[in-house]
PDB file of N, CA and C in Angstrom:
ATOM      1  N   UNK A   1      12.857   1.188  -8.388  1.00  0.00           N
ATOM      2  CA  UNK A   1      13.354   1.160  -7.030  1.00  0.00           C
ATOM      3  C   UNK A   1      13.920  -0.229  -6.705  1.00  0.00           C
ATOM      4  N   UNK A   2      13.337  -1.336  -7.078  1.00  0.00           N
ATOM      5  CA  UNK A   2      13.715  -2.315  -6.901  1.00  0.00           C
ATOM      6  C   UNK A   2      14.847  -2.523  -7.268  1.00  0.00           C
ATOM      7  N   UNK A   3      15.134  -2.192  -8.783  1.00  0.00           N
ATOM      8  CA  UNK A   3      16.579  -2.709  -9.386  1.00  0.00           C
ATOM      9  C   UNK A   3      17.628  -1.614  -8.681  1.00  0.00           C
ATOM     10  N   UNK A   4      17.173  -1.032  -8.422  1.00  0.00           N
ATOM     11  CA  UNK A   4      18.779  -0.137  -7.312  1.00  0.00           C
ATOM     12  C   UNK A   4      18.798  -0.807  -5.909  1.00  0.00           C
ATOM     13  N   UNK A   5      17.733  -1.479  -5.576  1.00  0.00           N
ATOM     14  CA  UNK A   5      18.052  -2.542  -4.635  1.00  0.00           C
ATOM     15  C   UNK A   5      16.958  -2.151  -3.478  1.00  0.00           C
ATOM     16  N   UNK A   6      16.070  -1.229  -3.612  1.00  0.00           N
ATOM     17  CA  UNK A   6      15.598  -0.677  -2.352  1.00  0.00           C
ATOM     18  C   UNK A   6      14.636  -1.890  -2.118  1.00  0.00           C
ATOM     19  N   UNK A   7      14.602  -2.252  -0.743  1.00  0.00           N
ATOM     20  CA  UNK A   7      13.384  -3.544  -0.689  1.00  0.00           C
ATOM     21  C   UNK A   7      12.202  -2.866   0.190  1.00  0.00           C
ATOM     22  N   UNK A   8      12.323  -1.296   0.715  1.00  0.00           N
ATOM     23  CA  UNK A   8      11.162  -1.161   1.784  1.00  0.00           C
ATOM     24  C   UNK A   8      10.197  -0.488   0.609  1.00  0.00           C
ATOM     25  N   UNK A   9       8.988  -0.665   0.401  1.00  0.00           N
ATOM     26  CA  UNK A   9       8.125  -0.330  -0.353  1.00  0.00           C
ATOM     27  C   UNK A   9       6.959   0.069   0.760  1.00  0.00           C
ATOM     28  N   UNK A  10       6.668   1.438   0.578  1.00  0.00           N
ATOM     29  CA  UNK A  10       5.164   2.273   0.880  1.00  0.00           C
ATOM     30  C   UNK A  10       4.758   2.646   0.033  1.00  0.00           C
ATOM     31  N   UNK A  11       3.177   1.899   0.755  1.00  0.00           N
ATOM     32  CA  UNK A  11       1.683   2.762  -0.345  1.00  0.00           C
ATOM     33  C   UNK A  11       0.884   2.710   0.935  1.00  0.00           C
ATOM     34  N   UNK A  12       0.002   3.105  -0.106  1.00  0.00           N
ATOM     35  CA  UNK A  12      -1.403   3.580   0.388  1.00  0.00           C
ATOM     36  C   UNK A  12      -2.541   4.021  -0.253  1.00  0.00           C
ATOM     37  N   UNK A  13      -3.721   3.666   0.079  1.00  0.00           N
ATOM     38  CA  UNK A  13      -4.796   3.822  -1.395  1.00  0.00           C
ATOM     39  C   UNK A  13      -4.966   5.082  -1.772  1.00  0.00           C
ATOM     40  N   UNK A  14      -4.304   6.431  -0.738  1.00  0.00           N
ATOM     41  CA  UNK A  14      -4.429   7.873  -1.302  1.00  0.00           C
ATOM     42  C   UNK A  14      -3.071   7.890  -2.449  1.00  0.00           C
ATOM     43  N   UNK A  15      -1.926   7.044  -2.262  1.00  0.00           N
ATOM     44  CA  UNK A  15      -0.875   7.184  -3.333  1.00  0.00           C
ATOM     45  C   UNK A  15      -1.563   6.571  -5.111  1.00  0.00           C
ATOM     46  N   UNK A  16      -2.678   6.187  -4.557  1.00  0.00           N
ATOM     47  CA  UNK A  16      -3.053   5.206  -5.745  1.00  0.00           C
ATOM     48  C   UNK A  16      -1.878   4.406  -6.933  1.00  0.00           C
ATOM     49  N   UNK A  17      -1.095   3.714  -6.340  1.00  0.00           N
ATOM     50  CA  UNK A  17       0.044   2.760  -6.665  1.00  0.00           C
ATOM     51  C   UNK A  17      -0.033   1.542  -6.592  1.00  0.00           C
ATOM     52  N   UNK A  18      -1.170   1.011  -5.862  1.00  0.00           N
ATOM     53  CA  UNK A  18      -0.925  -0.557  -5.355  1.00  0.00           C
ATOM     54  C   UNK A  18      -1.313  -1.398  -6.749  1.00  0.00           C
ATOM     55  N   UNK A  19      -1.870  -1.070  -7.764  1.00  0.00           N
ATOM     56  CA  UNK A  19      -2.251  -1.624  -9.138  1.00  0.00           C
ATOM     57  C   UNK A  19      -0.966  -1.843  -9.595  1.00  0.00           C
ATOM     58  N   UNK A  20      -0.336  -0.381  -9.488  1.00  0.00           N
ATOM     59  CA  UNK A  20       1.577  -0.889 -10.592  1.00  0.00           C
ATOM     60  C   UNK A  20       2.971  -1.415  -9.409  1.00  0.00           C
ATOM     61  N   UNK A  21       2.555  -1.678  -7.884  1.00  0.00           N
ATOM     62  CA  UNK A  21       3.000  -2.829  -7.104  1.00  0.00           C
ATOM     63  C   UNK A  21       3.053  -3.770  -7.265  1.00  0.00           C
ATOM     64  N   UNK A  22       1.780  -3.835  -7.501  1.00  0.00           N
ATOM     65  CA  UNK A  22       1.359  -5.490  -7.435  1.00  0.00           C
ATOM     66  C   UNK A  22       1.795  -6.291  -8.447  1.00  0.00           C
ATOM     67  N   UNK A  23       1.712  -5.654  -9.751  1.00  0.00           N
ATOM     68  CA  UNK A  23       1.866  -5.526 -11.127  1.00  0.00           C
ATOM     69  C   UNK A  23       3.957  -6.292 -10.821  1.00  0.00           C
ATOM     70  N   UNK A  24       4.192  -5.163 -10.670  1.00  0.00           N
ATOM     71  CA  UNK A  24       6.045  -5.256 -10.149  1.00  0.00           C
ATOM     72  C   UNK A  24       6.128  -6.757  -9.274  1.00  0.00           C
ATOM     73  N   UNK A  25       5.601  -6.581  -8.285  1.00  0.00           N
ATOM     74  CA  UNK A  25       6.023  -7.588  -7.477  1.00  0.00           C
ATOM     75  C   UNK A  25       5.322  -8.998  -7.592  1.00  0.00           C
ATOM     76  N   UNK A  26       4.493  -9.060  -8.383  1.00  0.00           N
ATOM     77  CA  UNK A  26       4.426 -10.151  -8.637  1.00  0.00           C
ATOM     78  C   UNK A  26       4.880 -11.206  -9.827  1.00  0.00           C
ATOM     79  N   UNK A  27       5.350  -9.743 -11.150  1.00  0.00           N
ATOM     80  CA  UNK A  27       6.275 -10.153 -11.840  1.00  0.00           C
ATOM     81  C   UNK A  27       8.024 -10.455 -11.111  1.00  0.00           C
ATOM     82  N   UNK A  28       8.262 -10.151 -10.366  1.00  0.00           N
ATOM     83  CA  UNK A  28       9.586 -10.195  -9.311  1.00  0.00           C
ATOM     84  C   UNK A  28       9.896 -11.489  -8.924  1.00  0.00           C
ATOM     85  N   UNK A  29       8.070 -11.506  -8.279  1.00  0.00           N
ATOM     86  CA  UNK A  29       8.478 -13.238  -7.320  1.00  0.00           C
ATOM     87  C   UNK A  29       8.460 -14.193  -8.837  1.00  0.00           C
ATOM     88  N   UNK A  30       7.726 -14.335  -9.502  1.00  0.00           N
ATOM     89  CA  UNK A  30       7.310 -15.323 -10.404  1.00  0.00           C
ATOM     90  C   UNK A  30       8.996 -15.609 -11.119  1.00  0.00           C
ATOM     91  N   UNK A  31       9.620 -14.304 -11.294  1.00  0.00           N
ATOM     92  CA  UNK A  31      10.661 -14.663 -11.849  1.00  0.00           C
ATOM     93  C   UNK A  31      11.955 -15.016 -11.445  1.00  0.00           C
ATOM     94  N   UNK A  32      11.586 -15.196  -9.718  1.00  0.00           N
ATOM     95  CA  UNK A  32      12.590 -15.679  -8.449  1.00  0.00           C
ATOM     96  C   UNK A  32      13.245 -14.533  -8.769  1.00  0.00           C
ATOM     97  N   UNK A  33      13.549 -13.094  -9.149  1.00  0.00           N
ATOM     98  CA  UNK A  33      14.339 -12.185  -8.597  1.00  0.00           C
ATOM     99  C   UNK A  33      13.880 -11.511  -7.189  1.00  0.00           C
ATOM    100  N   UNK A  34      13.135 -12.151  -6.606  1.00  0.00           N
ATOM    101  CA  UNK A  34      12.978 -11.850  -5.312  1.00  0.00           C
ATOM    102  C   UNK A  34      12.243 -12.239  -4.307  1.00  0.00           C
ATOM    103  N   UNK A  35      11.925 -12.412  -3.464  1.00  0.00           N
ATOM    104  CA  UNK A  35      11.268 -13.032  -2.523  1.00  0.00           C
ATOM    105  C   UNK A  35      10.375 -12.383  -1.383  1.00  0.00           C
ATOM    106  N   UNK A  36       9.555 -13.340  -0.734  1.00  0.00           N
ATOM    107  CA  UNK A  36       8.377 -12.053  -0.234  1.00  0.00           C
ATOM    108  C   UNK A  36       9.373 -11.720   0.970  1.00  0.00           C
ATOM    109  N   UNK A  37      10.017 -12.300   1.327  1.00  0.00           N
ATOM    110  CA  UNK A  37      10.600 -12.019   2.848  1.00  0.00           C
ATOM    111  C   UNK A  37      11.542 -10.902   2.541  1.00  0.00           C
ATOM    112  N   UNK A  38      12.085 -10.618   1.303  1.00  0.00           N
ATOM    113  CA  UNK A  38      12.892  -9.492   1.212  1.00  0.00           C
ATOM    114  C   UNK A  38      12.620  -8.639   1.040  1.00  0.00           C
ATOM    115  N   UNK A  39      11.766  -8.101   1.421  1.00  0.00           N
ATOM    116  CA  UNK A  39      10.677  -6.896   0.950  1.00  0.00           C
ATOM    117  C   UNK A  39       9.771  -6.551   1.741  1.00  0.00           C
ATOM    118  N   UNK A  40      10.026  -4.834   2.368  1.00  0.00           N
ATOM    119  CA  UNK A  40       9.569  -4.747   3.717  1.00  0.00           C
ATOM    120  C   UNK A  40       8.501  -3.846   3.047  1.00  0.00           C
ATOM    121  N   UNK A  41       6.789  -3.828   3.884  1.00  0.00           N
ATOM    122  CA  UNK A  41       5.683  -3.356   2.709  1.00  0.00           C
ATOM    123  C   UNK A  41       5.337  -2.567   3.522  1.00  0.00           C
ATOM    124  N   UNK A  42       4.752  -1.413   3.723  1.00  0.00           N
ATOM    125  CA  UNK A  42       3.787  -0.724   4.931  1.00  0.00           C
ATOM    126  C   UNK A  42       2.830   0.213   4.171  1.00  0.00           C
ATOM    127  N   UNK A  43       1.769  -0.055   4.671  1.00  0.00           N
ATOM    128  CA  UNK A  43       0.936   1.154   4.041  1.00  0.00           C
ATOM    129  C   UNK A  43      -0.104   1.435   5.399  1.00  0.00           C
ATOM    130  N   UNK A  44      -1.249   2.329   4.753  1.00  0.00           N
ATOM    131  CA  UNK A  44      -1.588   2.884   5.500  1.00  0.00           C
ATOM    132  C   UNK A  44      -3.400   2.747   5.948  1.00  0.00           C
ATOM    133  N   UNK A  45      -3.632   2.891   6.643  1.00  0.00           N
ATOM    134  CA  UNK A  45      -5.033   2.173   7.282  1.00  0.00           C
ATOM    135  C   UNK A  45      -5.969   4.219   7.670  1.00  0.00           C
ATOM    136  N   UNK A  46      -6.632   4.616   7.052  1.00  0.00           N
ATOM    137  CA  UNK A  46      -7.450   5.922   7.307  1.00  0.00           C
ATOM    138  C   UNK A  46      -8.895   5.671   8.198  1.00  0.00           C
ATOM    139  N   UNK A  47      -8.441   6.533   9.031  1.00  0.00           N
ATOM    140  CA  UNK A  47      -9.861   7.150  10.015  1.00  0.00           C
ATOM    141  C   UNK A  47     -10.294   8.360  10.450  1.00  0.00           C
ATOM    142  N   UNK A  48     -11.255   8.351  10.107  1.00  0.00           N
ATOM    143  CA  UNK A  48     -12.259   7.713   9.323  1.00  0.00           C
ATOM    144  C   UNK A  48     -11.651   7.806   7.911  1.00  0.00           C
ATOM    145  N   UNK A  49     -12.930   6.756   7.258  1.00  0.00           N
ATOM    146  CA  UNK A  49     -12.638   6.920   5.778  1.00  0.00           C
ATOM    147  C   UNK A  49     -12.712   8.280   4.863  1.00  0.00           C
ATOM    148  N   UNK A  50     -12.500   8.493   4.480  1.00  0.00           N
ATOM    149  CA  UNK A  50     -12.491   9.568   3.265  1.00  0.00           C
ATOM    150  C   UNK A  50     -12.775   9.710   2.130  1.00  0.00           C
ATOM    151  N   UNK A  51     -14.063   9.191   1.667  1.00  0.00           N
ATOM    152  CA  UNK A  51     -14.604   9.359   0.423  1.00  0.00           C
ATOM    153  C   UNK A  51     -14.181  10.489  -0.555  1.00  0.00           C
ATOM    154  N   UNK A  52     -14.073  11.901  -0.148  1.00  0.00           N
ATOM    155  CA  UNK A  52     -13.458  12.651  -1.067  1.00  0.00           C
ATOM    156  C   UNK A  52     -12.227  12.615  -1.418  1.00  0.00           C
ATOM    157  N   UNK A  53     -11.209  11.848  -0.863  1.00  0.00           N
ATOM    158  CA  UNK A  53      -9.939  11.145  -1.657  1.00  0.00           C
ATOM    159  C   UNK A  53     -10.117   9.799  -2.343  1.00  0.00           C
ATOM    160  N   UNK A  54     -11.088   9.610  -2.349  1.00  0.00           N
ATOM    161  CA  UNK A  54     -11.251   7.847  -3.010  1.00  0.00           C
ATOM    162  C   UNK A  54     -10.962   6.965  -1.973  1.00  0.00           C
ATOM    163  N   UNK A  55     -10.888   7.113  -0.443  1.00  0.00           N
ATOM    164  CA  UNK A  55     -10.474   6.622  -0.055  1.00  0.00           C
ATOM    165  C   UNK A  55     -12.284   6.036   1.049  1.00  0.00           C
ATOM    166  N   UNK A  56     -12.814   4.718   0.600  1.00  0.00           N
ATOM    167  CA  UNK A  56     -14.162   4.627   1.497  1.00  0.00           C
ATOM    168  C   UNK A  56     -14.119   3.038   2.174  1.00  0.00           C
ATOM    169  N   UNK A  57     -12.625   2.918   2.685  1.00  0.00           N
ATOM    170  CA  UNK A  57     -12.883   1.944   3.951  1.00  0.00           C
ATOM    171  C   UNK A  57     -11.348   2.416   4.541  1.00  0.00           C
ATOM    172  N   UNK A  58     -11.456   1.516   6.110  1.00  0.00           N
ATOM    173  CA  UNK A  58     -10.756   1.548   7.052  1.00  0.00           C
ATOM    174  C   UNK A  58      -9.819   0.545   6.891  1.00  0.00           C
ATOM    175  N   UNK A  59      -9.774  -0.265   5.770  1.00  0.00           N
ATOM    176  CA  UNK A  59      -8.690  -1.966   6.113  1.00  0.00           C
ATOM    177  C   UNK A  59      -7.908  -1.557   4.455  1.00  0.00           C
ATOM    178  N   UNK A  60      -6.859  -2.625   4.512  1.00  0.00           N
ATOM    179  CA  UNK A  60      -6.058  -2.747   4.135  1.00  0.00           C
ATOM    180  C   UNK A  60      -6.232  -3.720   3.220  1.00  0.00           C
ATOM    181  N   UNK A  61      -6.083  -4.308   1.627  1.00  0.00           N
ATOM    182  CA  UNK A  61      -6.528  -5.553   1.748  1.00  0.00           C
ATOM    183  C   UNK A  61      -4.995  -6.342   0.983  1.00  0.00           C
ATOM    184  N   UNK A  62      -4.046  -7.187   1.545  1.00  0.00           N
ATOM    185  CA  UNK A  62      -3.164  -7.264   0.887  1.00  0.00           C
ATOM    186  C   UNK A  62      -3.142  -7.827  -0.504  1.00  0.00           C
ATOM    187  N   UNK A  63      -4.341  -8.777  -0.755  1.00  0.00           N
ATOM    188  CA  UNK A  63      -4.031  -9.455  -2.378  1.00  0.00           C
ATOM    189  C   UNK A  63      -4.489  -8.182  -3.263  1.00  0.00           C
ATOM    190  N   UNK A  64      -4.458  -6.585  -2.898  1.00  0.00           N
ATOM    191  CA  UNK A  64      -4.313  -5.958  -3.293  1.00  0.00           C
ATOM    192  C   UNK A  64      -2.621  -5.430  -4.361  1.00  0.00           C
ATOM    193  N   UNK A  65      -1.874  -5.956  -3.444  1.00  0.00           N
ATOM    194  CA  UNK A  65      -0.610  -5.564  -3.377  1.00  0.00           C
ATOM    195  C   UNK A  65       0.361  -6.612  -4.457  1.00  0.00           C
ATOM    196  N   UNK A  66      -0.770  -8.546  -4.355  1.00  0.00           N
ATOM    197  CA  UNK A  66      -0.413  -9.362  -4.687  1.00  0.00           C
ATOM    198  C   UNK A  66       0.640  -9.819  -3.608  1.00  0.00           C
ATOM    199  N   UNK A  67       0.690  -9.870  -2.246  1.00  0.00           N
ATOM    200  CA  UNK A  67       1.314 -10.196  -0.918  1.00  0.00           C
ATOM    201  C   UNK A  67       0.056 -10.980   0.010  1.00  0.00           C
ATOM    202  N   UNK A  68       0.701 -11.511   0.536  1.00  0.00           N
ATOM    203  CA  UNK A  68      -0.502 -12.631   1.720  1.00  0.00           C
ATOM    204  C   UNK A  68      -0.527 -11.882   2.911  1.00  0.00           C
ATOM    205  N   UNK A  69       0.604 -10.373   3.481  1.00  0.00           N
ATOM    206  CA  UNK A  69       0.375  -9.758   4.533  1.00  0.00           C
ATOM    207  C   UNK A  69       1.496  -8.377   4.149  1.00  0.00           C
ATOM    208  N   UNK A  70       0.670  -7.490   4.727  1.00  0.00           N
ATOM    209  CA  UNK A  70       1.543  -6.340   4.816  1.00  0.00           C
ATOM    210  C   UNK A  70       2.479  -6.384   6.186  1.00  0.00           C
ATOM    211  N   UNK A  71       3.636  -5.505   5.505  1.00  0.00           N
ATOM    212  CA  UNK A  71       4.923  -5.900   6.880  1.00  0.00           C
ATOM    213  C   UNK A  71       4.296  -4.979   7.927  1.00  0.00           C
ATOM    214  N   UNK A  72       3.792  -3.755   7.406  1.00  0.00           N
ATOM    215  CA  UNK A  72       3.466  -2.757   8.805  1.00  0.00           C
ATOM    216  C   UNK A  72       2.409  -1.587   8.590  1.00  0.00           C
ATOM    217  N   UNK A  73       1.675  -1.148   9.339  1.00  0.00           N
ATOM    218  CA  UNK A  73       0.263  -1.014   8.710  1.00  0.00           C
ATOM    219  C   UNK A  73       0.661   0.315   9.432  1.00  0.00           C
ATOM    220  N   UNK A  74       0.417   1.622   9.135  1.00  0.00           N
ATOM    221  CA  UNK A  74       0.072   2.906   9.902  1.00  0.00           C
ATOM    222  C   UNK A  74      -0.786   3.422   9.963  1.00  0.00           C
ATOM    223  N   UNK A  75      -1.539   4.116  10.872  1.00  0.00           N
ATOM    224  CA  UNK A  75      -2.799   4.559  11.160  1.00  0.00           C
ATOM    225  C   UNK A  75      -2.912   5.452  11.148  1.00  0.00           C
ATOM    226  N   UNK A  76      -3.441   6.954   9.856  1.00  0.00           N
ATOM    227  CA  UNK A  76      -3.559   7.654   9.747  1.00  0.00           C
ATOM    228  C   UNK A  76      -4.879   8.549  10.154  1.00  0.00           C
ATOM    229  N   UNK A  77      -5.436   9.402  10.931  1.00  0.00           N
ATOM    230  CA  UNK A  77      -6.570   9.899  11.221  1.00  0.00           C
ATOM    231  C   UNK A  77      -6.395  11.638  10.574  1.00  0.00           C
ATOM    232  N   UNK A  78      -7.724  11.300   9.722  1.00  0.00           N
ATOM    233  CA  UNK A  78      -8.112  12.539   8.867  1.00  0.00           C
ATOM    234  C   UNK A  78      -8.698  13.589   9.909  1.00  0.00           C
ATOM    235  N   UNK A  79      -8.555  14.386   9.707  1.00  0.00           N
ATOM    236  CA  UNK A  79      -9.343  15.903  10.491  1.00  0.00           C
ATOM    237  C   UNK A  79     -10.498  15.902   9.871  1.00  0.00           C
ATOM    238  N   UNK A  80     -11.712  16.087  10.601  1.00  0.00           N
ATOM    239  CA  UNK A  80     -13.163  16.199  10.140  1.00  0.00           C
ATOM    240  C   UNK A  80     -12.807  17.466   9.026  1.00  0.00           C
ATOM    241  N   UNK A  81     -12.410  18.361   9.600  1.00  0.00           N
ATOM    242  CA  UNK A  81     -12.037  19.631   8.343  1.00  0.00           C
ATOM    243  C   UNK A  81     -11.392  19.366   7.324  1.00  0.00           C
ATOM    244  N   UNK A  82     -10.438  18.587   7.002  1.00  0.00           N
ATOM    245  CA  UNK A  82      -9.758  18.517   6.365  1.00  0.00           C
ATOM    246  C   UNK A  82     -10.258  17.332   5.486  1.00  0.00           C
ATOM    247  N   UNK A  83     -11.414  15.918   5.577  1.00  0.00           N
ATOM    248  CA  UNK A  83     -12.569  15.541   4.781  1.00  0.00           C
ATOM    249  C   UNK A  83     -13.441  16.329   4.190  1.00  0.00           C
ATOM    250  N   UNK A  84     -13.871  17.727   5.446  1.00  0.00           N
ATOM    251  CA  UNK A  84     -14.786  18.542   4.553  1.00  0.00           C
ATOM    252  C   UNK A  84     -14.457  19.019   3.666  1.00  0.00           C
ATOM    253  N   UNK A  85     -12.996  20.016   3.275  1.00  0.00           N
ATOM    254  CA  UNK A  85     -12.159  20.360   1.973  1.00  0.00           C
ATOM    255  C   UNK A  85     -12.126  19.855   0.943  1.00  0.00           C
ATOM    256  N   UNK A  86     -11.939  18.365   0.946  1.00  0.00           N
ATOM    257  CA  UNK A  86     -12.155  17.296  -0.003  1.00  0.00           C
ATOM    258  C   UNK A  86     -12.519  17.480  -1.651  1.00  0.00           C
TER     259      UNK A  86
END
């Protein structure tokens, strides 16, 4: 995605991606093909948590991502039913 030029990047710990992000973008900056400011990040913040997706906190943590801040955080709320399915 990067090399076709796209700079807005979404995750989220249910995409389970932020390992081969971080991986990308920190090979990116190191090699000055890009910069943190060019690169718009958003992921996603769950409430409650959701243990049956792997998902068992509410925060975000960016040196996850290998970034010092995410550009925009969304707040997703699970349906009690839809945890119980899980």
């Amino acid at each position: 995605a990067l090399q076709a030029g796209i700079r807005h990047i979404d995750t989220a710990l249910l995409y389970r991606c932020q390992g081969n992000i971080a991986h990308v973008l920190r090979q990116w900056f190191m090699e000055g093909r890009l910069s943190r400011e060019e690169v718009f990040i958003t992921s996603k913040v769950y409430h409650p948590p959701a243990p049956c997706f792997g998902i068992e906190s509410t925060t975000i943590d960016p040196n996850a991502l290998s970034v010092d801040e995410i550009t925009a955080k969304v707040h997703v709320h699970f349906e009690k039913s839809l945890i119980e399915l899980g």
